[in-house]
PDB file of N, CA and C in Angstrom:
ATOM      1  N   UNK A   1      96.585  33.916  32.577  1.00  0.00           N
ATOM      2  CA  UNK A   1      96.905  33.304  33.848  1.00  0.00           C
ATOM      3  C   UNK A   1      97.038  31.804  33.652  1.00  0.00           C
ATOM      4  N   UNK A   2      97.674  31.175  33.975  1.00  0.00           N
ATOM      5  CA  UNK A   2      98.223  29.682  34.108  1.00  0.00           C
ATOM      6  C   UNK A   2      97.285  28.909  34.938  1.00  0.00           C
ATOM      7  N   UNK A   3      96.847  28.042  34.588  1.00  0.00           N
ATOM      8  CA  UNK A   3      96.011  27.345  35.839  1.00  0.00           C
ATOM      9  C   UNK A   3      97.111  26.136  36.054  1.00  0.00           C
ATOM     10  N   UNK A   4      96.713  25.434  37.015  1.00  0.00           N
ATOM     11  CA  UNK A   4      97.583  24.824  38.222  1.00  0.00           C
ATOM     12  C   UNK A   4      96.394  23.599  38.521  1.00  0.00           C
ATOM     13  N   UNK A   5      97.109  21.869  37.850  1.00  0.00           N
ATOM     14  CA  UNK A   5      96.294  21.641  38.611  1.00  0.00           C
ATOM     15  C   UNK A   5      96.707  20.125  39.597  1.00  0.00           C
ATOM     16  N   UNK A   6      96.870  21.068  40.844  1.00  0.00           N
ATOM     17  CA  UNK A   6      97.512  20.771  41.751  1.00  0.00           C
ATOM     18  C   UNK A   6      97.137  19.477  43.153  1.00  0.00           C
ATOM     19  N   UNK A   7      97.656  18.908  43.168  1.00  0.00           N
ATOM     20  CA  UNK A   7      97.097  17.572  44.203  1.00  0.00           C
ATOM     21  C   UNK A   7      98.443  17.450  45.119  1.00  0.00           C
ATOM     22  N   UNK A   8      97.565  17.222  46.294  1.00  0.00           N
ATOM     23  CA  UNK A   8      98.503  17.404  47.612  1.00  0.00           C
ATOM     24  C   UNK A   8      97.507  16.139  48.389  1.00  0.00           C
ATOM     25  N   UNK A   9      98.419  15.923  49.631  1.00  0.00           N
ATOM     26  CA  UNK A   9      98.032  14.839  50.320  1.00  0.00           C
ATOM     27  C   UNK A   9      98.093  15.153  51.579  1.00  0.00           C
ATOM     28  N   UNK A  10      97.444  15.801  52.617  1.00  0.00           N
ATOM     29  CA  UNK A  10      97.520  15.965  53.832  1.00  0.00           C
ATOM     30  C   UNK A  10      98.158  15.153  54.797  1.00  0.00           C
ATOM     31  N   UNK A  11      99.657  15.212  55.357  1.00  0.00           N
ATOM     32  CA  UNK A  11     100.392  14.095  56.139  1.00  0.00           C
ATOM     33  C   UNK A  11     100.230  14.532  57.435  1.00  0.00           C
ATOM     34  N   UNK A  12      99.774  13.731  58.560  1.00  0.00           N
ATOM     35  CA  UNK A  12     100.089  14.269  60.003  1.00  0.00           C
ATOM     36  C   UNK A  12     100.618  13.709  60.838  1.00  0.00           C
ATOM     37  N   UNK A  13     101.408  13.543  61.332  1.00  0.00           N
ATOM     38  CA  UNK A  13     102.064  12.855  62.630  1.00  0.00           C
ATOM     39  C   UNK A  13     102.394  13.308  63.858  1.00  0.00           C
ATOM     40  N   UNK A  14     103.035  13.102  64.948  1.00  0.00           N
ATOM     41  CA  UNK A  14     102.845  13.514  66.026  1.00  0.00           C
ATOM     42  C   UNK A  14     103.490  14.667  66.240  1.00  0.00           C
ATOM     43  N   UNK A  15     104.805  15.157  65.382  1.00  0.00           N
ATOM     44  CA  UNK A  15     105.434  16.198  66.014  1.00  0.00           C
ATOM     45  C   UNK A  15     105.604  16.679  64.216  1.00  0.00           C
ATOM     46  N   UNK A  16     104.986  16.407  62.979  1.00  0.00           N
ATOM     47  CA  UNK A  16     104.626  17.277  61.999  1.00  0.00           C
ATOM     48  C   UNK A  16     103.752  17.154  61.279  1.00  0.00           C
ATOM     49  N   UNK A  17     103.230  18.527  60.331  1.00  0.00           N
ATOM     50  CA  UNK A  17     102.205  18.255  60.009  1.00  0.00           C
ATOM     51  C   UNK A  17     102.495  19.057  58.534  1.00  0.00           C
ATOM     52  N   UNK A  18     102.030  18.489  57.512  1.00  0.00           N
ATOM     53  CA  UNK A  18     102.457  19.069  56.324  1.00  0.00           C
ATOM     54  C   UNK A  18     101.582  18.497  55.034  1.00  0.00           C
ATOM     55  N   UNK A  19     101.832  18.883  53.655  1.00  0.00           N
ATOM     56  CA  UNK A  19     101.121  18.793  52.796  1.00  0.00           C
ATOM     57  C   UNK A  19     102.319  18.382  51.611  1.00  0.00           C
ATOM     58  N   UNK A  20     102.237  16.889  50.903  1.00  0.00           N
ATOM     59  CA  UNK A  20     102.898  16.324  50.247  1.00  0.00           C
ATOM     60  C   UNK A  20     101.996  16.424  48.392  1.00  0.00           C
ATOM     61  N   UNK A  21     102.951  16.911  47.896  1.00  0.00           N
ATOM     62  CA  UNK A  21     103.013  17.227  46.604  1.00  0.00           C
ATOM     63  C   UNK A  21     102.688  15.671  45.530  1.00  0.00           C
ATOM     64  N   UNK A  22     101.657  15.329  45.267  1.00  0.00           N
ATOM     65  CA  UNK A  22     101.473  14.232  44.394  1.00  0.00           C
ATOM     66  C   UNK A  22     101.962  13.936  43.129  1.00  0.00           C
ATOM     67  N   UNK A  23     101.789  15.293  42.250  1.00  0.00           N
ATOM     68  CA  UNK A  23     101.522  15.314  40.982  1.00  0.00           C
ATOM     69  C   UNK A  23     102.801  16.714  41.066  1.00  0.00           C
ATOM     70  N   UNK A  24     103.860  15.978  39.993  1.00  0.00           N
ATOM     71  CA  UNK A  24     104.767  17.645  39.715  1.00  0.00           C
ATOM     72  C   UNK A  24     104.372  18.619  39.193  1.00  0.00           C
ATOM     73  N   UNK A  25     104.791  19.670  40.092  1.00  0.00           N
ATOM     74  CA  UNK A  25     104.504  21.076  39.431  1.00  0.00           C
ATOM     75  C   UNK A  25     105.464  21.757  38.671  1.00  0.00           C
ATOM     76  N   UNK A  26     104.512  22.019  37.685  1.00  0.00           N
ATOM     77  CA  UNK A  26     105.814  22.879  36.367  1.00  0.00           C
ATOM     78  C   UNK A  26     105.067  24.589  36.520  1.00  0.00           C
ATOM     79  N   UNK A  27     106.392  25.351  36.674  1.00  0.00           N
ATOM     80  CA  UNK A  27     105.624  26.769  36.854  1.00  0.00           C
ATOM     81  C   UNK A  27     107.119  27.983  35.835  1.00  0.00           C
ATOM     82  N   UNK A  28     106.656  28.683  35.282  1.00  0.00           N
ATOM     83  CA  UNK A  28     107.556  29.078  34.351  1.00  0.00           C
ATOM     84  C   UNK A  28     107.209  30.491  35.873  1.00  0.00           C
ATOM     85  N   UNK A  29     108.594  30.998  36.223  1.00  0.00           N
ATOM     86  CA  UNK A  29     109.368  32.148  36.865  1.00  0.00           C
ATOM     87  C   UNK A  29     109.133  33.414  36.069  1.00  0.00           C
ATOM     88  N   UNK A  30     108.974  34.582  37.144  1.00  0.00           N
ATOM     89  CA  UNK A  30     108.851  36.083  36.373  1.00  0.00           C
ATOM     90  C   UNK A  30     110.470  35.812  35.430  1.00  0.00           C
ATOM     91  N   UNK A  31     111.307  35.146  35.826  1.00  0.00           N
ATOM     92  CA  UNK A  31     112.587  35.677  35.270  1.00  0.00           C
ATOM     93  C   UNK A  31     112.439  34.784  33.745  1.00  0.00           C
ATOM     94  N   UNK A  32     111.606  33.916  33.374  1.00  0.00           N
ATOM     95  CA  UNK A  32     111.590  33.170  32.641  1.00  0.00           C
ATOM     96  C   UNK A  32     111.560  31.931  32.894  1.00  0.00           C
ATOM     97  N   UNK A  33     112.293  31.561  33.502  1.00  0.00           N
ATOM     98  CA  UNK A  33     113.163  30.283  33.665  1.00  0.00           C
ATOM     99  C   UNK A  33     112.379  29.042  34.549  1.00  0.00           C
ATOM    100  N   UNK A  34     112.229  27.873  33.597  1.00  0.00           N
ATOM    101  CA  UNK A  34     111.059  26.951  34.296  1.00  0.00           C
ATOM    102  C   UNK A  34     111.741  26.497  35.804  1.00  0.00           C
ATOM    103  N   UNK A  35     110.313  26.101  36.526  1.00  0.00           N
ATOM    104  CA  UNK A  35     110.669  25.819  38.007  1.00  0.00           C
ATOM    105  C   UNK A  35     109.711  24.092  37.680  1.00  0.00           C
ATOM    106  N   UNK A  36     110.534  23.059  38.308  1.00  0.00           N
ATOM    107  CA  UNK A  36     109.420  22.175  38.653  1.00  0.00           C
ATOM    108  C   UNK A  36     109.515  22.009  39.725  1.00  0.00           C
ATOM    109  N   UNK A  37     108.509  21.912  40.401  1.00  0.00           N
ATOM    110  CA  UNK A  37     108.698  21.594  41.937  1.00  0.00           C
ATOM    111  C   UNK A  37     108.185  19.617  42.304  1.00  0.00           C
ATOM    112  N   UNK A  38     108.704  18.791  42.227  1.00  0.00           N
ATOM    113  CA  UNK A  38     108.663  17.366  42.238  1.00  0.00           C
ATOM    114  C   UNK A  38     107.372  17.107  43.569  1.00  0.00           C
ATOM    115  N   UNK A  39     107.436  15.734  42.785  1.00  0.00           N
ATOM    116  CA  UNK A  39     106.447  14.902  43.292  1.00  0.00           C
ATOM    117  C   UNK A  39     107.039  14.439  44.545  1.00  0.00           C
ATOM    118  N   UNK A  40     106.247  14.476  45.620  1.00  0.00           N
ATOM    119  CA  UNK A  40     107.081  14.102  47.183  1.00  0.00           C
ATOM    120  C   UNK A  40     107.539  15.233  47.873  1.00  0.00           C
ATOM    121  N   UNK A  41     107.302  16.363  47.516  1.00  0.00           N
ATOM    122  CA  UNK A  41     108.033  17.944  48.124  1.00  0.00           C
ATOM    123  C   UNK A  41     106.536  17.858  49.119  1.00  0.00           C
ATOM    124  N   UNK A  42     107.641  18.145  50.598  1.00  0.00           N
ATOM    125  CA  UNK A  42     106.351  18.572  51.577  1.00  0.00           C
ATOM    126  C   UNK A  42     106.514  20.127  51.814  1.00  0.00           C
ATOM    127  N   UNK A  43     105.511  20.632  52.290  1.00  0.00           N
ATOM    128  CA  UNK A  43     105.460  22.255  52.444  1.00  0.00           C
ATOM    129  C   UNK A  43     104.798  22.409  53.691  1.00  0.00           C
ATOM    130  N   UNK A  44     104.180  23.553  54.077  1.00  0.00           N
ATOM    131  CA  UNK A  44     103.306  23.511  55.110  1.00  0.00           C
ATOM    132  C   UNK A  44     102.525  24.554  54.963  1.00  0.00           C
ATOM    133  N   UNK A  45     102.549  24.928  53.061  1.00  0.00           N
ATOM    134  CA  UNK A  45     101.772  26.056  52.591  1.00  0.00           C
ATOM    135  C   UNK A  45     102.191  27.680  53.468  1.00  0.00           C
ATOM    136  N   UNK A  46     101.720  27.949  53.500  1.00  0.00           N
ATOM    137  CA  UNK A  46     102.010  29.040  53.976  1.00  0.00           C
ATOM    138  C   UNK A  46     102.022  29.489  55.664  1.00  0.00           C
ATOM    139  N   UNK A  47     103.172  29.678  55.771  1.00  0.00           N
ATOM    140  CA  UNK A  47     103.882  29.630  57.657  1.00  0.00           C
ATOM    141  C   UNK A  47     102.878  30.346  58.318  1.00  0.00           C
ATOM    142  N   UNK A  48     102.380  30.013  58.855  1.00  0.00           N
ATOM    143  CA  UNK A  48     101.294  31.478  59.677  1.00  0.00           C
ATOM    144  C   UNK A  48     101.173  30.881  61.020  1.00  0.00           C
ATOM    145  N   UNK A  49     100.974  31.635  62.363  1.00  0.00           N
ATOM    146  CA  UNK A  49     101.158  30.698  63.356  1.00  0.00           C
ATOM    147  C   UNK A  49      99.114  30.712  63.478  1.00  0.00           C
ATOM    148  N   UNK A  50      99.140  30.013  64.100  1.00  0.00           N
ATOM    149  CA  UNK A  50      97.731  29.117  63.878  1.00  0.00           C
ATOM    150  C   UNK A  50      96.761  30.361  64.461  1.00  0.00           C
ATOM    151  N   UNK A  51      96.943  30.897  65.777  1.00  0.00           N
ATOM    152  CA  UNK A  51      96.305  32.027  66.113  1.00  0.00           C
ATOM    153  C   UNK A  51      96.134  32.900  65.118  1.00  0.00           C
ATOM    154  N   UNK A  52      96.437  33.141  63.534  1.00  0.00           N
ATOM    155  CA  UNK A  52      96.229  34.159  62.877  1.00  0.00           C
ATOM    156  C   UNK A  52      95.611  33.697  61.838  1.00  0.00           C
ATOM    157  N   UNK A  53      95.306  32.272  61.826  1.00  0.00           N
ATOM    158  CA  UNK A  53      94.655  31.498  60.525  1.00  0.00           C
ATOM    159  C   UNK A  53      93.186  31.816  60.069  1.00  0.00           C
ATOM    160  N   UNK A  54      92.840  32.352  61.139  1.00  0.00           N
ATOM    161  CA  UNK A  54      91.240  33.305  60.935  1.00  0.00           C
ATOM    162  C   UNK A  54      91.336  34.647  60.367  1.00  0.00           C
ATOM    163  N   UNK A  55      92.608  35.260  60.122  1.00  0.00           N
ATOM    164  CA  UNK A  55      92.606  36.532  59.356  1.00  0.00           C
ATOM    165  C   UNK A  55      93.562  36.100  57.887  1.00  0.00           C
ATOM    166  N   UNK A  56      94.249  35.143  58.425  1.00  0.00           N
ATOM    167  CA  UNK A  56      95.905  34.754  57.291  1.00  0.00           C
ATOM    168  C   UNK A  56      95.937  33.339  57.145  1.00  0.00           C
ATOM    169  N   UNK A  57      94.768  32.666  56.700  1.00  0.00           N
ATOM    170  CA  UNK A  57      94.499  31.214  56.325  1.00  0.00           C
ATOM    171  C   UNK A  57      95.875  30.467  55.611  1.00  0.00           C
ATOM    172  N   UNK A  58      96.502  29.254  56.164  1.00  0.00           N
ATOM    173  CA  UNK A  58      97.666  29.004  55.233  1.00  0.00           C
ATOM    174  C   UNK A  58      97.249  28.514  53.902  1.00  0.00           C
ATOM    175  N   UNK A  59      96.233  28.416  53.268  1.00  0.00           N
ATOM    176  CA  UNK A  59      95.862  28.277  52.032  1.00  0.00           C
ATOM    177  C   UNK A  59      94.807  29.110  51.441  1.00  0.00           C
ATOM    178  N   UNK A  60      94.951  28.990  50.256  1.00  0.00           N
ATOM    179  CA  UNK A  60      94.141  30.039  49.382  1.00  0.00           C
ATOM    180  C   UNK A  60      94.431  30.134  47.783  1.00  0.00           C
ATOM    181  N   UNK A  61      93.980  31.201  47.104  1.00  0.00           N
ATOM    182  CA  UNK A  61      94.102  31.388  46.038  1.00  0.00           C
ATOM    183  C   UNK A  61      95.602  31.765  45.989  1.00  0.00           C
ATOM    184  N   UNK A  62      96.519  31.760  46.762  1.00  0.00           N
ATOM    185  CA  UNK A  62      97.833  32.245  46.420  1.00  0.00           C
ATOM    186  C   UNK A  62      98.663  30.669  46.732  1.00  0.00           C
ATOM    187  N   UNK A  63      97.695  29.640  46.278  1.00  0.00           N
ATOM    188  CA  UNK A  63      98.915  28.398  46.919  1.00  0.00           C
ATOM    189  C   UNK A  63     100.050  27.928  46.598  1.00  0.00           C
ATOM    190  N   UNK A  64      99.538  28.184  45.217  1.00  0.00           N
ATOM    191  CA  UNK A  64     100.819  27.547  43.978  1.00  0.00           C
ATOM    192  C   UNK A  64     101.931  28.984  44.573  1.00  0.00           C
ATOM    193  N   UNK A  65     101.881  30.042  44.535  1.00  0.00           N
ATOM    194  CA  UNK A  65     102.774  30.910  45.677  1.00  0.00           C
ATOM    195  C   UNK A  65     103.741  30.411  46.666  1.00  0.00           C
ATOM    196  N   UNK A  66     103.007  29.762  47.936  1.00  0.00           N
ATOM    197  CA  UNK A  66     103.122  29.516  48.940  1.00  0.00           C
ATOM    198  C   UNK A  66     103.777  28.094  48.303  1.00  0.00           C
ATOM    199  N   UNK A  67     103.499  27.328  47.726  1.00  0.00           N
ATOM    200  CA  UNK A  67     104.494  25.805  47.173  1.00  0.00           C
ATOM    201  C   UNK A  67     105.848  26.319  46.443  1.00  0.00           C
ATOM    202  N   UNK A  68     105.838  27.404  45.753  1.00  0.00           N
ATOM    203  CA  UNK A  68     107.084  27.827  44.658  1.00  0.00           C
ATOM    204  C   UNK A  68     107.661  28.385  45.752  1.00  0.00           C
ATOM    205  N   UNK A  69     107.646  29.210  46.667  1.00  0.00           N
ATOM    206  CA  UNK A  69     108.147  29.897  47.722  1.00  0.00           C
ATOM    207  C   UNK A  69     108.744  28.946  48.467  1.00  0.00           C
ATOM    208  N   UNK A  70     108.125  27.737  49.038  1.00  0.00           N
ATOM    209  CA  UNK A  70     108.767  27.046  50.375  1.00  0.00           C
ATOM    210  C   UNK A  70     109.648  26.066  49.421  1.00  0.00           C
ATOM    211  N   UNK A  71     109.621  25.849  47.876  1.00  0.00           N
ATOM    212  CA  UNK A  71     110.166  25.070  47.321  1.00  0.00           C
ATOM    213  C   UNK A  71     111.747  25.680  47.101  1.00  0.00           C
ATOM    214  N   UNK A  72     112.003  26.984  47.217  1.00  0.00           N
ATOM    215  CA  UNK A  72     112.661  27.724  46.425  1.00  0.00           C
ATOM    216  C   UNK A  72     113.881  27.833  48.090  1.00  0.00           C
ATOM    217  N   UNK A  73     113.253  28.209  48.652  1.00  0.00           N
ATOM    218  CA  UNK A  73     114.152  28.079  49.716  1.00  0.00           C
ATOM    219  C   UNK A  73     114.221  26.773  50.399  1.00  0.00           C
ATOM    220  N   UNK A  74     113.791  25.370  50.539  1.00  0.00           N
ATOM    221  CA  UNK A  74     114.247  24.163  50.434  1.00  0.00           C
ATOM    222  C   UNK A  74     115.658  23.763  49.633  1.00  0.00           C
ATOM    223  N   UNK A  75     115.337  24.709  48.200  1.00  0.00           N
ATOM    224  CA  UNK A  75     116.536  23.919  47.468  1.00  0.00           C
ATOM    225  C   UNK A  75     117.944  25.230  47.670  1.00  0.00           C
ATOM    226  N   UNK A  76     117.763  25.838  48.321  1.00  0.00           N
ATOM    227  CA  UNK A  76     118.684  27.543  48.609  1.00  0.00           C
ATOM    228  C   UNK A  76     118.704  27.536  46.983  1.00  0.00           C
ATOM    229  N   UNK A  77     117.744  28.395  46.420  1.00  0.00           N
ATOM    230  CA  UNK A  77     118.066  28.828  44.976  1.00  0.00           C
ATOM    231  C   UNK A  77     118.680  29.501  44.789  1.00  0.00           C
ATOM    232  N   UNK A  78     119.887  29.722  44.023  1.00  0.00           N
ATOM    233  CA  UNK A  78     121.038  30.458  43.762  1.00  0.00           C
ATOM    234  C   UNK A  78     120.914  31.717  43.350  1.00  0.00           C
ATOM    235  N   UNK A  79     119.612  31.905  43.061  1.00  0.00           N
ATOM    236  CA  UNK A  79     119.203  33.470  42.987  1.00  0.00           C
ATOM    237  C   UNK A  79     118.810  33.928  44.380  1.00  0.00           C
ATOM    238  N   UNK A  80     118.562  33.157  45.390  1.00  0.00           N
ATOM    239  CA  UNK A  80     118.765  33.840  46.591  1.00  0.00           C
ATOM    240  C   UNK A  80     117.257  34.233  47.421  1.00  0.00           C
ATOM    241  N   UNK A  81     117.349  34.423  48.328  1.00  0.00           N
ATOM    242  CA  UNK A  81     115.847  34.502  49.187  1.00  0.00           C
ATOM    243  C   UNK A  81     115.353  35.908  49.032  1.00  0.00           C
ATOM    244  N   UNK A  82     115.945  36.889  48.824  1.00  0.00           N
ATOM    245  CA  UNK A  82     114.825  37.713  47.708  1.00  0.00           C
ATOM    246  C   UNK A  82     114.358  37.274  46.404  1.00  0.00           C
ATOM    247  N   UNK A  83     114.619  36.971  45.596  1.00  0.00           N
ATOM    248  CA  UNK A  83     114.201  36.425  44.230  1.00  0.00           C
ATOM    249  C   UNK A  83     113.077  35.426  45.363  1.00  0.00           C
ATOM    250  N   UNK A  84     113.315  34.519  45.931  1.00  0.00           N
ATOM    251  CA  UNK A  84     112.394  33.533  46.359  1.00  0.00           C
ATOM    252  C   UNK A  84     110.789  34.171  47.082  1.00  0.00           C
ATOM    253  N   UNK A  85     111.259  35.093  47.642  1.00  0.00           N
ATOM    254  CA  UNK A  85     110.228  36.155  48.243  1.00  0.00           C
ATOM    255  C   UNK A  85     109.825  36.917  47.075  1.00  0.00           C
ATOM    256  N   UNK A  86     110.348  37.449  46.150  1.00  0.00           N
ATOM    257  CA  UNK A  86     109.747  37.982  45.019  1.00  0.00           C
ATOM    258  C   UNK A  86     108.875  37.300  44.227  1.00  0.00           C
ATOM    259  N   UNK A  87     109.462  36.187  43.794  1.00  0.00           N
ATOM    260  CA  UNK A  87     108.448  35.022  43.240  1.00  0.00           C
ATOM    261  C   UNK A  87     107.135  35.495  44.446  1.00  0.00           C
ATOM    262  N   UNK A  88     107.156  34.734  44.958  1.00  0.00           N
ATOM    263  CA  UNK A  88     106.043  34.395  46.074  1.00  0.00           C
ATOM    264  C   UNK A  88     104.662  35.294  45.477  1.00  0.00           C
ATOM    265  N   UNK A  89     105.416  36.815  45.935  1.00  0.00           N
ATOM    266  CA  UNK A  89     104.439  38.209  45.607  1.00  0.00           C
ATOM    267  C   UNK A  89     104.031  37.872  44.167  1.00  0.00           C
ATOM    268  N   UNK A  90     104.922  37.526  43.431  1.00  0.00           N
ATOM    269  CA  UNK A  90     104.511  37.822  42.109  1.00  0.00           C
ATOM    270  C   UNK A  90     103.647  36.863  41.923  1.00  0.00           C
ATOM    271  N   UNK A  91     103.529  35.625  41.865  1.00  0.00           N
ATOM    272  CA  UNK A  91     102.450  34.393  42.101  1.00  0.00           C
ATOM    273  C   UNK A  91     101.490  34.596  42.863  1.00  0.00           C
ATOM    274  N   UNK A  92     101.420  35.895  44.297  1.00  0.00           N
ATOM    275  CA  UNK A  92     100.542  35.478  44.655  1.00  0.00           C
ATOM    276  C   UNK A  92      99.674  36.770  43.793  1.00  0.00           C
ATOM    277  N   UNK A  93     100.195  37.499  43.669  1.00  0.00           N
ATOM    278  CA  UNK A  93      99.565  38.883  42.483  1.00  0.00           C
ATOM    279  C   UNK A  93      99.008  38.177  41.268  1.00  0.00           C
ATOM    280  N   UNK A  94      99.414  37.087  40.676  1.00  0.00           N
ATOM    281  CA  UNK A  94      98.669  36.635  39.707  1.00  0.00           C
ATOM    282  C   UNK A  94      97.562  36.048  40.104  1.00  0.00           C
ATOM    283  N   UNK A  95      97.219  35.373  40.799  1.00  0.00           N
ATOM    284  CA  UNK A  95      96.462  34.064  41.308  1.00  0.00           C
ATOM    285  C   UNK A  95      95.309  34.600  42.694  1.00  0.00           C
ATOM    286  N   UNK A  96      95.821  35.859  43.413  1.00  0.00           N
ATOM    287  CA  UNK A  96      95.049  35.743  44.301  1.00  0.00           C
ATOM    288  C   UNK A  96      94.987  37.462  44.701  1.00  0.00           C
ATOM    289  N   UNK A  97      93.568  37.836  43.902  1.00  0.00           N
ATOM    290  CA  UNK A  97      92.795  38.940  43.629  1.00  0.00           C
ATOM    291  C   UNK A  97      93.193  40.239  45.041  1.00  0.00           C
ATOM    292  N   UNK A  98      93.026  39.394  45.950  1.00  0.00           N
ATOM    293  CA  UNK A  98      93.344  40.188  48.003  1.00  0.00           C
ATOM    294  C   UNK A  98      94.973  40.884  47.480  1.00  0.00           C
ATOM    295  N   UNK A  99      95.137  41.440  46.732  1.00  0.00           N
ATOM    296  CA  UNK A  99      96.190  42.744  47.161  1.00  0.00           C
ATOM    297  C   UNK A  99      96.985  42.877  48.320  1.00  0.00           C
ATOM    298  N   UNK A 100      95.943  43.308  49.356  1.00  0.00           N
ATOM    299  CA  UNK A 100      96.652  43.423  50.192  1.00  0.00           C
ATOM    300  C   UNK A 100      96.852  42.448  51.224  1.00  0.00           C
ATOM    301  N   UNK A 101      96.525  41.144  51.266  1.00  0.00           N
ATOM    302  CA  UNK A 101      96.790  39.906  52.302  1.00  0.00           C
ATOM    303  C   UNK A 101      98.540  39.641  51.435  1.00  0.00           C
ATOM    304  N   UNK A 102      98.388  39.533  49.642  1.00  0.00           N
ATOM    305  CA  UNK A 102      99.361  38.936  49.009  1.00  0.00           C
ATOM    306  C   UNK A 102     100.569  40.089  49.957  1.00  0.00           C
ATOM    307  N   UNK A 103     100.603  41.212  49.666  1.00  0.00           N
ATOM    308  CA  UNK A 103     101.462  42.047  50.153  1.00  0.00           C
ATOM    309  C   UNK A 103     101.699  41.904  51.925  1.00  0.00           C
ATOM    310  N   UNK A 104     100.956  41.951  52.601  1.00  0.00           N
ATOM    311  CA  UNK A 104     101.060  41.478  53.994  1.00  0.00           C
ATOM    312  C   UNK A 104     102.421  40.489  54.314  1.00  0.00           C
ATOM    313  N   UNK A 105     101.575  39.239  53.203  1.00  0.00           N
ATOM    314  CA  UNK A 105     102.308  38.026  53.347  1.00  0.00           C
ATOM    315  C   UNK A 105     103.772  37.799  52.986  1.00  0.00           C
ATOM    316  N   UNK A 106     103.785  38.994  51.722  1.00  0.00           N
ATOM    317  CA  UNK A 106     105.094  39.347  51.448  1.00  0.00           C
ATOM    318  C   UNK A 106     106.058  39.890  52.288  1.00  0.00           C
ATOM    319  N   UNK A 107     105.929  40.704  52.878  1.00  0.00           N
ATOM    320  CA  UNK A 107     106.099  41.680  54.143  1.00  0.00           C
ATOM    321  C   UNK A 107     106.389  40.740  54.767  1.00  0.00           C
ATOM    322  N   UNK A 108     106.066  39.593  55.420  1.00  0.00           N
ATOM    323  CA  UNK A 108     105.780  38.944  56.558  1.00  0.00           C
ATOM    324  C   UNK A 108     107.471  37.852  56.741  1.00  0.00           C
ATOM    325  N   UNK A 109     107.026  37.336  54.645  1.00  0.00           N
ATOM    326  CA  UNK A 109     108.122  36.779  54.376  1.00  0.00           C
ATOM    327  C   UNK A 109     109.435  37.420  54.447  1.00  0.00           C
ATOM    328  N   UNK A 110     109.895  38.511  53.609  1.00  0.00           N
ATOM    329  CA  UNK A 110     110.922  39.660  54.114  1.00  0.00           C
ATOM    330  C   UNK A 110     111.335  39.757  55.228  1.00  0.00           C
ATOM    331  N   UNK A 111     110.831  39.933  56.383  1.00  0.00           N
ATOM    332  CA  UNK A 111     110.995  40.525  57.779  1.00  0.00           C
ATOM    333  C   UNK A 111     111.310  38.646  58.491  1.00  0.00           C
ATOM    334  N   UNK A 112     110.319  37.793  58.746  1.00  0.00           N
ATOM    335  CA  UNK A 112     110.675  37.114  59.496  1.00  0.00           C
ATOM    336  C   UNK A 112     111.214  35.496  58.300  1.00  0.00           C
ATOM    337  N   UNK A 113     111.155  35.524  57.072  1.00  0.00           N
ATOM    338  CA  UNK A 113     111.910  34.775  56.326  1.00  0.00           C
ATOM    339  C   UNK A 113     113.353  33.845  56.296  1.00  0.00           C
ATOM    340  N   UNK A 114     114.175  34.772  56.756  1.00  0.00           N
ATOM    341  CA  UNK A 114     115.566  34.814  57.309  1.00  0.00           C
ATOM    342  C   UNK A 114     115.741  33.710  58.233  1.00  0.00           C
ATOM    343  N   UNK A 115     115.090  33.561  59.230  1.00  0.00           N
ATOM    344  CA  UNK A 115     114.728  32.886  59.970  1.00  0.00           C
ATOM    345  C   UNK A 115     114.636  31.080  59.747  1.00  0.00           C
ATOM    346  N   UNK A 116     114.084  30.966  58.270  1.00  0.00           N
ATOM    347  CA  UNK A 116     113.868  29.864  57.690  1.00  0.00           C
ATOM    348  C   UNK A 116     114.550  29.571  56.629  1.00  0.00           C
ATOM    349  N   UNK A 117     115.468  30.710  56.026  1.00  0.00           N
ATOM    350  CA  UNK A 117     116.073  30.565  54.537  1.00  0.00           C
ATOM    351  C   UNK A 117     117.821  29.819  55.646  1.00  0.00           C
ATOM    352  N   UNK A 118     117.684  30.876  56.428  1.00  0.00           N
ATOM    353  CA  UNK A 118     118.896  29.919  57.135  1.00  0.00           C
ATOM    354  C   UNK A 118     119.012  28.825  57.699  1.00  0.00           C
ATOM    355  N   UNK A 119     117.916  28.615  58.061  1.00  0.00           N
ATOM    356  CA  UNK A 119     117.991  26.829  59.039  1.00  0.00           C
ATOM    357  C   UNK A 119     116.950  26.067  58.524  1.00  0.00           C
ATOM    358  N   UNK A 120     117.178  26.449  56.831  1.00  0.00           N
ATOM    359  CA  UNK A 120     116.178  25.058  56.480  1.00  0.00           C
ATOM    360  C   UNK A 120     116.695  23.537  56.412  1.00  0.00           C
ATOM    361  N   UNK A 121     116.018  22.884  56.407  1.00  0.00           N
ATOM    362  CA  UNK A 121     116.227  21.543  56.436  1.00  0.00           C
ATOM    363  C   UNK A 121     115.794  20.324  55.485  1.00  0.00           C
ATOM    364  N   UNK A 122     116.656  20.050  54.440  1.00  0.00           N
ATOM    365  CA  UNK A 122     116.376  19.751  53.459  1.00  0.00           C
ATOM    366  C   UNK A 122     116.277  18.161  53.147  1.00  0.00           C
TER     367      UNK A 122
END
């Protein structure tokens, strides 16, 4: 397993709230192929609406997940928002033991994803 060691900066302002990437992340892809995700990338970890953050916390052992995921559809990766949702699962299957939250979350991404792979804002 790869360890990750990852520094973020909590940003808040009045109408967003997000988590800024300090230190670049280098993460080698199930497909092989290195990913860095740069210094200055904001995320918001993992989308969950706040009422569910007591069962579906937006952080956790699946973060580096949740950063390669929101990074991947930021840049529309040319492999496309399944591959980007696949990553996700597969990162969060390495990194974060809960089975079935990683799969949930996967699920979650699949179904309401679309949503964000189309009107992201880069």
């Amino acid at each position: 397993m790869e360890n990750f060691n990852i520094c973020l900066t909590y940003v808040s302002g009045e109408n967003n709230k997000y988590w800024k990437v300090e230190k670049a992340i280098k993460v080698v892809l199930s497909d092989g192929s290195d990913l860095e995700v740069p210094k200055g990338f904001k995320t918001d970890l993992s989308t969950v609406p706040k009422l569910l953050w007591g069962i579906f916390p937006p952080y956790g052992n699946f973060i580096i997940a949740a950063i390669v995921h929101d990074y991947l559809y930021v840049i529309q990766d040319e492999r496309g928002k399944a591959f980007a949702d696949r990553e996700m699962l597969c990162l969060s299957n390495k990194h974060n033991n809960n089975k079935v939250d990683n799969y949930l979350r996967y699920l979650a991404v699949r179904i309401f994803g679309s949503l964000y792979w189309k009107n992201v804002v880069k």
